[in-house]
Protein backbone atom coordinates (compact mmCIF):
# COMPACT_ATOMS: atom_id res chain seq x y z
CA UNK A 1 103.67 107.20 89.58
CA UNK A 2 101.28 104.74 91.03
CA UNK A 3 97.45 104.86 90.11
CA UNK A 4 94.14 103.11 90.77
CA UNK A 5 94.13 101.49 94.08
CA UNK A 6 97.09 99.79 95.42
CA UNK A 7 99.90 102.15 94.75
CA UNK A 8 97.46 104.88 95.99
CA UNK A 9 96.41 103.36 98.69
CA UNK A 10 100.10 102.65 100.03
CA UNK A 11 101.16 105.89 99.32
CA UNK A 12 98.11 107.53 100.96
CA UNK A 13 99.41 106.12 103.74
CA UNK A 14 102.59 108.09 103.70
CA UNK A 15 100.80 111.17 103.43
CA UNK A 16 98.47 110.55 106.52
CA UNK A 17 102.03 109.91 108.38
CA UNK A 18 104.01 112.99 107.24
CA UNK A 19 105.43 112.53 103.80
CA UNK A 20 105.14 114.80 101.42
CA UNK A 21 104.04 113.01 98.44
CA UNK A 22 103.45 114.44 94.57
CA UNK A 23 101.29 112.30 92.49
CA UNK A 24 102.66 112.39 88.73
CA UNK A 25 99.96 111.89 86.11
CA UNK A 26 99.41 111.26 82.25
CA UNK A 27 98.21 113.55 79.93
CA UNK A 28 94.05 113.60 79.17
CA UNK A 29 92.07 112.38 82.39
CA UNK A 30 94.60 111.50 84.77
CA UNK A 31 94.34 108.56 86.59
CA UNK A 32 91.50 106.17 85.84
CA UNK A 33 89.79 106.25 89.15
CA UNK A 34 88.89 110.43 88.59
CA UNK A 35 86.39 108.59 85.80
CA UNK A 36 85.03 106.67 88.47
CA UNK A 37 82.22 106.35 90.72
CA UNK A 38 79.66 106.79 92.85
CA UNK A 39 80.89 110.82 92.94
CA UNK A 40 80.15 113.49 95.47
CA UNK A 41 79.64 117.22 94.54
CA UNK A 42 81.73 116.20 91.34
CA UNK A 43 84.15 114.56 93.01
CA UNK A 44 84.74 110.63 92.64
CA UNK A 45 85.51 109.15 95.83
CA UNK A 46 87.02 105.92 94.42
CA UNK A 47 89.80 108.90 93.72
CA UNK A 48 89.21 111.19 96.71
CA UNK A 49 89.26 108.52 99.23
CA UNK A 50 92.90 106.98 98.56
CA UNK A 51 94.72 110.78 97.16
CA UNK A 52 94.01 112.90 100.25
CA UNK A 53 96.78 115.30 100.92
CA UNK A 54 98.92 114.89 97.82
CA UNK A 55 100.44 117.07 94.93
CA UNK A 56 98.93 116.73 91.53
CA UNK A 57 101.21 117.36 88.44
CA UNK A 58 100.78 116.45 85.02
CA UNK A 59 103.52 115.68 82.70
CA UNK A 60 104.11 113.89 79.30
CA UNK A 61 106.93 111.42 79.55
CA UNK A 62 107.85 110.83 76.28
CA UNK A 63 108.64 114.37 76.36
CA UNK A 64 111.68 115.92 76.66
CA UNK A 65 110.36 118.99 78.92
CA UNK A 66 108.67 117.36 80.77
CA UNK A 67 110.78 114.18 81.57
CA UNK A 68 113.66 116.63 82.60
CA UNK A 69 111.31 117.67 85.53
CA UNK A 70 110.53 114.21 86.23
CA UNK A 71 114.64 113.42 86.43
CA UNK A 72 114.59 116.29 88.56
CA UNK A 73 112.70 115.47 91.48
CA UNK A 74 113.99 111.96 91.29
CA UNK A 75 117.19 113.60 91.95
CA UNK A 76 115.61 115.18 94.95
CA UNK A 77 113.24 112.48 95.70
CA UNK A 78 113.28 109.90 99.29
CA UNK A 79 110.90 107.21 97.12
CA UNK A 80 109.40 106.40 93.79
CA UNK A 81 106.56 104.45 93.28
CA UNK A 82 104.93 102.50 90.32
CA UNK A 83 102.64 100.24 89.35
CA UNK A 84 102.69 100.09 85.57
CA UNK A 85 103.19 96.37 84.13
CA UNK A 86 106.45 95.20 84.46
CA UNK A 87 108.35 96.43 81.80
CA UNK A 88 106.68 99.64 81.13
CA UNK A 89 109.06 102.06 83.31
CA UNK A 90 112.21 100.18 81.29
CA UNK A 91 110.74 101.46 78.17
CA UNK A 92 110.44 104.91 79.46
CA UNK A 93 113.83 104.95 80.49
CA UNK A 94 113.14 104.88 84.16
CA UNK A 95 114.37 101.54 85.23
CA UNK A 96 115.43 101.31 88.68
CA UNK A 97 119.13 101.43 87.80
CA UNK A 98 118.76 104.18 85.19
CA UNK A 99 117.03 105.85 88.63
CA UNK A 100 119.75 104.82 91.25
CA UNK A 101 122.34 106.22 88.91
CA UNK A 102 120.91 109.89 89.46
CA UNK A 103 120.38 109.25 93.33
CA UNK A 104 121.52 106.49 94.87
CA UNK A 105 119.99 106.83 97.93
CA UNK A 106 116.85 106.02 96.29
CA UNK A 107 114.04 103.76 96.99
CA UNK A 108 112.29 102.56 93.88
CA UNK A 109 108.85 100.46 94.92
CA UNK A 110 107.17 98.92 92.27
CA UNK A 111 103.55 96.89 92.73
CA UNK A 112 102.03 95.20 90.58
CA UNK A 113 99.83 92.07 89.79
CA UNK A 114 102.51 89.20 89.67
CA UNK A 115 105.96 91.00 91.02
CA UNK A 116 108.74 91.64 88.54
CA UNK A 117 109.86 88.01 87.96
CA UNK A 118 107.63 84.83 87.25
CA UNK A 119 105.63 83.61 84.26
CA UNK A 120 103.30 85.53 84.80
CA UNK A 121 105.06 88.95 85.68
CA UNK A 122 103.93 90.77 82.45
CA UNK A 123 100.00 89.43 82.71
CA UNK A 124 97.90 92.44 83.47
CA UNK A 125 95.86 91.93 86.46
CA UNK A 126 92.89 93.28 88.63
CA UNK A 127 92.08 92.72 91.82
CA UNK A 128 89.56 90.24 91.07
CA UNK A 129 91.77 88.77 88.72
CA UNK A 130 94.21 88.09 92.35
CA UNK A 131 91.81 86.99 94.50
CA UNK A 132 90.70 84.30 91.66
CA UNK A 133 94.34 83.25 91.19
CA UNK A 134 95.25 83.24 94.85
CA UNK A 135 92.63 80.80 96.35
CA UNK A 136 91.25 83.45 98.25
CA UNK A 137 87.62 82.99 96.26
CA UNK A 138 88.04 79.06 96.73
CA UNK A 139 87.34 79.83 100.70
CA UNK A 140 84.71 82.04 100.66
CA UNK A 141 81.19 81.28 100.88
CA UNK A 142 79.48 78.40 101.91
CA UNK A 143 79.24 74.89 101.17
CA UNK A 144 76.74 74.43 99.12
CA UNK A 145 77.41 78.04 97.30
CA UNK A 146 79.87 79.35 94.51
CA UNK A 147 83.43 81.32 95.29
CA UNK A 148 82.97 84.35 96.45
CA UNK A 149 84.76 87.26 95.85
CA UNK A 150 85.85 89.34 99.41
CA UNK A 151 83.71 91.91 99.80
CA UNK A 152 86.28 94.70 98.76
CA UNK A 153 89.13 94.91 97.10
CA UNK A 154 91.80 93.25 99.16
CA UNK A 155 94.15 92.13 96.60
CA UNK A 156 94.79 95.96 95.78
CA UNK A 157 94.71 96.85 100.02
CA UNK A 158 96.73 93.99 101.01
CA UNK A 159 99.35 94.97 98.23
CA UNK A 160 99.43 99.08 98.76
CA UNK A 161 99.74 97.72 102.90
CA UNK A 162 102.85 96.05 101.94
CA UNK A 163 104.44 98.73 99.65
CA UNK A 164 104.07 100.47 102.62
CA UNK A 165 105.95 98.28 104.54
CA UNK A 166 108.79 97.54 101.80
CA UNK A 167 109.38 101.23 101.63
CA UNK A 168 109.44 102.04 105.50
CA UNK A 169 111.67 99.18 105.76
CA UNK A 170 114.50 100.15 102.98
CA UNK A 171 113.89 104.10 104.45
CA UNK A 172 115.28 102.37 108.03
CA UNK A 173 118.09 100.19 105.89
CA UNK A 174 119.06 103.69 103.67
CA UNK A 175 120.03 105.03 107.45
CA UNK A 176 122.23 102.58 108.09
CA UNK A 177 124.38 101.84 105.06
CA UNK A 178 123.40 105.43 103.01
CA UNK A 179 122.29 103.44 100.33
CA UNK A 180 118.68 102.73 98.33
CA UNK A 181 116.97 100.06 97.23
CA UNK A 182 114.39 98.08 95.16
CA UNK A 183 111.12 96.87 95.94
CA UNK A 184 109.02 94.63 94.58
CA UNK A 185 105.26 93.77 95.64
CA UNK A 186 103.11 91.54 94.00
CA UNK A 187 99.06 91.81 94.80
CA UNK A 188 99.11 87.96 94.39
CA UNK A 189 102.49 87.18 96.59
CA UNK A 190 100.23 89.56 99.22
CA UNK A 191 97.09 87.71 98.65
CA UNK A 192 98.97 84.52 99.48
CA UNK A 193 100.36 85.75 102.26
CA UNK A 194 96.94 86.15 103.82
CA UNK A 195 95.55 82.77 103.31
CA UNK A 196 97.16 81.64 105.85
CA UNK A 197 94.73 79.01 107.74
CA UNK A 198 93.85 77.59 103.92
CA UNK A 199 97.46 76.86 103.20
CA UNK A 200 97.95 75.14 107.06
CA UNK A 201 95.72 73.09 105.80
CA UNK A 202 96.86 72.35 102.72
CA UNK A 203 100.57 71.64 104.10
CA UNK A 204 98.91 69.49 106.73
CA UNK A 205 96.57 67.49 104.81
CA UNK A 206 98.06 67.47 101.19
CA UNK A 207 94.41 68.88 99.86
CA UNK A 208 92.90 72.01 98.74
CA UNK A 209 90.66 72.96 101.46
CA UNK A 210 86.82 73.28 100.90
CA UNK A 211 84.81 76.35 101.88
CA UNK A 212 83.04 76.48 105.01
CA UNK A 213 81.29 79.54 105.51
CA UNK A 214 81.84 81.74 108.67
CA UNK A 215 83.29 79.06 110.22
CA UNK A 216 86.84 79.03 111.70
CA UNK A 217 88.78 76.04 110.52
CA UNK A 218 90.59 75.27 113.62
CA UNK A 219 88.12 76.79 116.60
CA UNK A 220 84.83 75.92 117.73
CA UNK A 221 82.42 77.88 118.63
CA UNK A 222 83.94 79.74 116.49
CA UNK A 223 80.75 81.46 114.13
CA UNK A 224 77.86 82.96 113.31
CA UNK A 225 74.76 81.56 115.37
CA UNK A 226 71.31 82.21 115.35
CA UNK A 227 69.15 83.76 117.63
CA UNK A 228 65.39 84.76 117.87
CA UNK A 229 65.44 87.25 115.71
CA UNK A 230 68.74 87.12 113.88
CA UNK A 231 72.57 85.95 113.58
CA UNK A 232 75.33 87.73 115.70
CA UNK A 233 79.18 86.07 115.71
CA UNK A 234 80.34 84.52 118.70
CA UNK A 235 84.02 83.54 119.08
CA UNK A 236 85.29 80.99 122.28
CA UNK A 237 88.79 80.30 121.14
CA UNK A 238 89.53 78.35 124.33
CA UNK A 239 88.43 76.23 126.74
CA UNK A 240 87.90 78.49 129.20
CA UNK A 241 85.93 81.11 126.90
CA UNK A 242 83.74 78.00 126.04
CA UNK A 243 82.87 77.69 129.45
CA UNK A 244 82.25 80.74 129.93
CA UNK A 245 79.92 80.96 127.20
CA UNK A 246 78.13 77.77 128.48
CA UNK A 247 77.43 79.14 131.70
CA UNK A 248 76.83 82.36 130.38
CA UNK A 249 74.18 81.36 128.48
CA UNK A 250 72.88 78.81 131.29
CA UNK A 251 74.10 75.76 129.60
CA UNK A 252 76.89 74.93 131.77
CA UNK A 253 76.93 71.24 131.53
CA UNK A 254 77.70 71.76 127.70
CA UNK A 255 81.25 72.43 128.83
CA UNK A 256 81.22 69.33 130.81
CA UNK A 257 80.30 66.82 128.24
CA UNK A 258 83.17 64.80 126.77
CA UNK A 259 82.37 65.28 122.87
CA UNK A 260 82.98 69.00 123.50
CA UNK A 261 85.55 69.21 126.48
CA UNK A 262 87.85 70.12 124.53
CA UNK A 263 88.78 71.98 121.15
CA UNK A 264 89.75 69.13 119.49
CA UNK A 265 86.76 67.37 120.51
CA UNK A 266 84.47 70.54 119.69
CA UNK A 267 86.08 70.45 115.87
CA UNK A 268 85.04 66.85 115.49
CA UNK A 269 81.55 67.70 116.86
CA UNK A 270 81.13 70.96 115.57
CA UNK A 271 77.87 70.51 113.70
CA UNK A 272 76.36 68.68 116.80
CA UNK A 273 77.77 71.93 119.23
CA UNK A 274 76.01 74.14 117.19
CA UNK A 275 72.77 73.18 117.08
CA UNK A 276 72.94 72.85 120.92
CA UNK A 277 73.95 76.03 121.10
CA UNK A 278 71.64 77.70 118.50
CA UNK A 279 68.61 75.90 120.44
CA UNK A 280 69.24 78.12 123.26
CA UNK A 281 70.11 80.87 121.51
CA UNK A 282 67.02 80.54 119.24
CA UNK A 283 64.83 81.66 122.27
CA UNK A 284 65.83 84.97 122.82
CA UNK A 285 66.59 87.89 120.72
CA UNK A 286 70.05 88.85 119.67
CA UNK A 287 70.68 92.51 121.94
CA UNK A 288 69.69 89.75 124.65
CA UNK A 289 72.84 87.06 124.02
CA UNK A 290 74.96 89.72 123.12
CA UNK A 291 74.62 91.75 126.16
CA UNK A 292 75.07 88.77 128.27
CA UNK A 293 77.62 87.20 126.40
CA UNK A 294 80.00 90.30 126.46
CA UNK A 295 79.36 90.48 130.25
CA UNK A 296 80.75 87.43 130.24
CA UNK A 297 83.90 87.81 129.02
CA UNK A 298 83.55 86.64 125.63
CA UNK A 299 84.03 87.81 122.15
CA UNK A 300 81.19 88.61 120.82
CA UNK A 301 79.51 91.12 118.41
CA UNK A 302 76.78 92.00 115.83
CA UNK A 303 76.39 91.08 112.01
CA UNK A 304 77.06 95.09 111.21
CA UNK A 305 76.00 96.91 108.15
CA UNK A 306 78.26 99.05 106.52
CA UNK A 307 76.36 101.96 107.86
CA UNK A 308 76.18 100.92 111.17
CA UNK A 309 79.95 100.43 111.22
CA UNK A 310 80.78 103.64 110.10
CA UNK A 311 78.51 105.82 112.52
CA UNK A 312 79.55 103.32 115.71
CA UNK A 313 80.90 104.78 118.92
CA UNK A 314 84.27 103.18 118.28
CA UNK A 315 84.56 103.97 115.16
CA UNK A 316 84.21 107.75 116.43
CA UNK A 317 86.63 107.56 119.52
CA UNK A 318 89.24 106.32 117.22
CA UNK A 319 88.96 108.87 114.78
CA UNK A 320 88.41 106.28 111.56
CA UNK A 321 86.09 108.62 110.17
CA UNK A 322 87.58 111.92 108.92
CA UNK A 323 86.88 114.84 106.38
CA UNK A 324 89.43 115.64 103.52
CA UNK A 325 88.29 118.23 101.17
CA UNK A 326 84.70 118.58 102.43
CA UNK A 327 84.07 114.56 102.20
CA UNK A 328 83.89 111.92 104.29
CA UNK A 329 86.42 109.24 104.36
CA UNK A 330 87.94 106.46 106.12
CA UNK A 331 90.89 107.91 108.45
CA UNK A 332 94.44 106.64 109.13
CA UNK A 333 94.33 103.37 111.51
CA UNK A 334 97.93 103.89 112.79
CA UNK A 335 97.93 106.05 115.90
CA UNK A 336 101.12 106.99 116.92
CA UNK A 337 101.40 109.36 120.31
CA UNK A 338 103.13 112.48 119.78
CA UNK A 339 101.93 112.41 116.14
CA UNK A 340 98.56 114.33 115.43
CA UNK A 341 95.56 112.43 114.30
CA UNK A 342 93.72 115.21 112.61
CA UNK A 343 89.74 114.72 112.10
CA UNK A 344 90.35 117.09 108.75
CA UNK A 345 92.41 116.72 106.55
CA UNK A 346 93.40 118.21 103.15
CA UNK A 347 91.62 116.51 100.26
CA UNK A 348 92.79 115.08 96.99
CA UNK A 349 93.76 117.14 94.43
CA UNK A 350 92.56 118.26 91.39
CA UNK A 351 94.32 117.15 88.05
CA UNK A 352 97.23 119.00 87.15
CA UNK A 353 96.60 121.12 90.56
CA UNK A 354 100.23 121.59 91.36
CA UNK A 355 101.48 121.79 88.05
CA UNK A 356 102.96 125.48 87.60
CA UNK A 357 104.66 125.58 91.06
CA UNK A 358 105.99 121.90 90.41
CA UNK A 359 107.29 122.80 86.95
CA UNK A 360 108.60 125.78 88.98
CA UNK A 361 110.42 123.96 91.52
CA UNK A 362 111.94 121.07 89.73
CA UNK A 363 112.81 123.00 86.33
């Protein structure tokens, strides 16, 4: 029942793992997304790229028909999954206890913007809309720049991640004690989840903190840096890595000197350590530093376009780029041995696909 992106995405998920998963959609276009762009021999991959692998059936709620299949496979079903606003599956008559009634052993995941309680629960939201509300755009950017919105949508991701978890987690309760169970996930409760270092400071200091751009707020060197020719990321989370770095980069008395011996000290002098750093760095080119730096022991990597990402060696050995229905997609990151990891896969359907052997099976 979910559609967009974060119910998708979670349920996507499933399907890359071994569930069998039918996608239930309205009447006229289906979901929104199959409107959506950029599209690919007709095909929109905003759709495509989080419906691999499922069932497509179209029915009409309000109907009686129709909602009789619907009952149906919830009397069949493991999970159900929504992400109307709050209140919308009530008025349809599918509440979670109307559901449980027909099958207890039922697990009934709803996400949505706010979660199912709050005073905001009924607000419609986007994930924008979430990563306004959640701070998230507060911390992102720089300084002397506006917030910036993360450059995709996490709200949605970081929500249909922990649907995913919700549901895997009553599916391993329902084994124990035979019975189902609600969940509720909120994109902003996820969102919030994630801030993590912003709220440490927050609880530490009693104030909002203030963006700082690639900066980590706790580590130095922990950042972008420039060299001859361009920035690459380097990240020394301890004293050790720092002198590593230092030596690595034939500075080795950098480590030495009491305003940066240690992490505490490099924090307070962060400003000062990087422009020590960057006028070394500044003199050769950045394949240069980053070959050395690596041999060194050190985090360390490129400022990667998307493109460059996507076609990298790693990205190829662990199988994160895959074909489902003749297009190329991000694959599933959880490897599991004994479990196949297949580089195709079947792609998403079209609308109302399924629909005669569905109406078939559940009449």
């Amino acid at each position: 029942m979910t559609h967009v992106l974060a119910g998708p995405f979670g349920t996507t998920i499933f399907n890359d793992l071994g569930a069998r998963v039918i996608k239930v959609e309205a009447p006229g276009h289906g979901d929104d997304t199959r409107t959506y762009g950029p599209f690919v021999k007709g095909q929109s991959l905003y759709f495509s790229f989080v419906n691999r692998g499922k069932e497509s059936v179209v029915l009409n709620l309000k109907e009686d028909t129709d909602k009789q299949i619907f009952l149906n496979m919830i009397r069949r079903a493991d999970v159900v999954t929504e992400n109307f606003r709050p209140g919308t599956m009530d008025k349809l008559g599918f509440s979670y206890d109307a559901l449980s009634a027909l099958n207890p052993r039922l697990v009934y995941a709803s996400s949505s913007g706010y979660g199912q309680t709050g005073p905001l629960a009924r607000s419609p939201a986007y994930d924008t809309v979430i990563q306004a509300m959640s701070g998230i755009m507060s911390l992102t950017g720089f300084p002397d720049g506006p917030a910036t919105r993360v450059g995709t949508s996490m709200a949605d991701l970081v929500a249909g991640v922990f649907l995913f978890i919700g549901v895997a987690s009553a599916l391993y309760s329902r084994e124990q004690t035979g019975k189902g169970a609600r969940v509720d996930v909120a994109m902003f409760d996820g969102m919030l989840s994630f801030l993590e270092h912003g709220v440490m400071e927050y609880v530490a200091t009693g104030k909002a903190p203030e963006r700082i751009g690639n900066r980590h707020p706790f580590m130095t060197p922990f950042d972008t840096f420039d060299a001859l020719d361009q920035s690459f990321a380097i990240c020394a989370g301890n004293d050790k890595l720092f002198a590593a770095l230092c030596t690595a980069i034939g500075q080795p008395d950098l480590a030495k000197q009491p305003k940066y011996k240690t992490n505490v000290d490099r924090m307070t002098n962060h400003q000062d350590l990087k422009s020590e750093l960057e006028a070394t760095l500044s003199k050769q080119p950045a394949d240069h530093w980053l070959q050395v730096i690596h041999d060194a022991g050190v985090p360390v990597a490129p400022i990667l376009d998307v493109a460059a990402a996507i076609e990298h060696p790693q990205t190829k050995a662990r199988n994160m780029m895959i074909e489902a229905g003749g297009i190329r997609m991000p694959g599933n990151p959880v490897k599991i041995d004994g479990y196949e990891d297949p580089a195709e896969r079947v792609g998403a359907p079209e609308l109302d696909q399924h629909g005669a052997a569905l109406r078939e099976e559940f009449a």
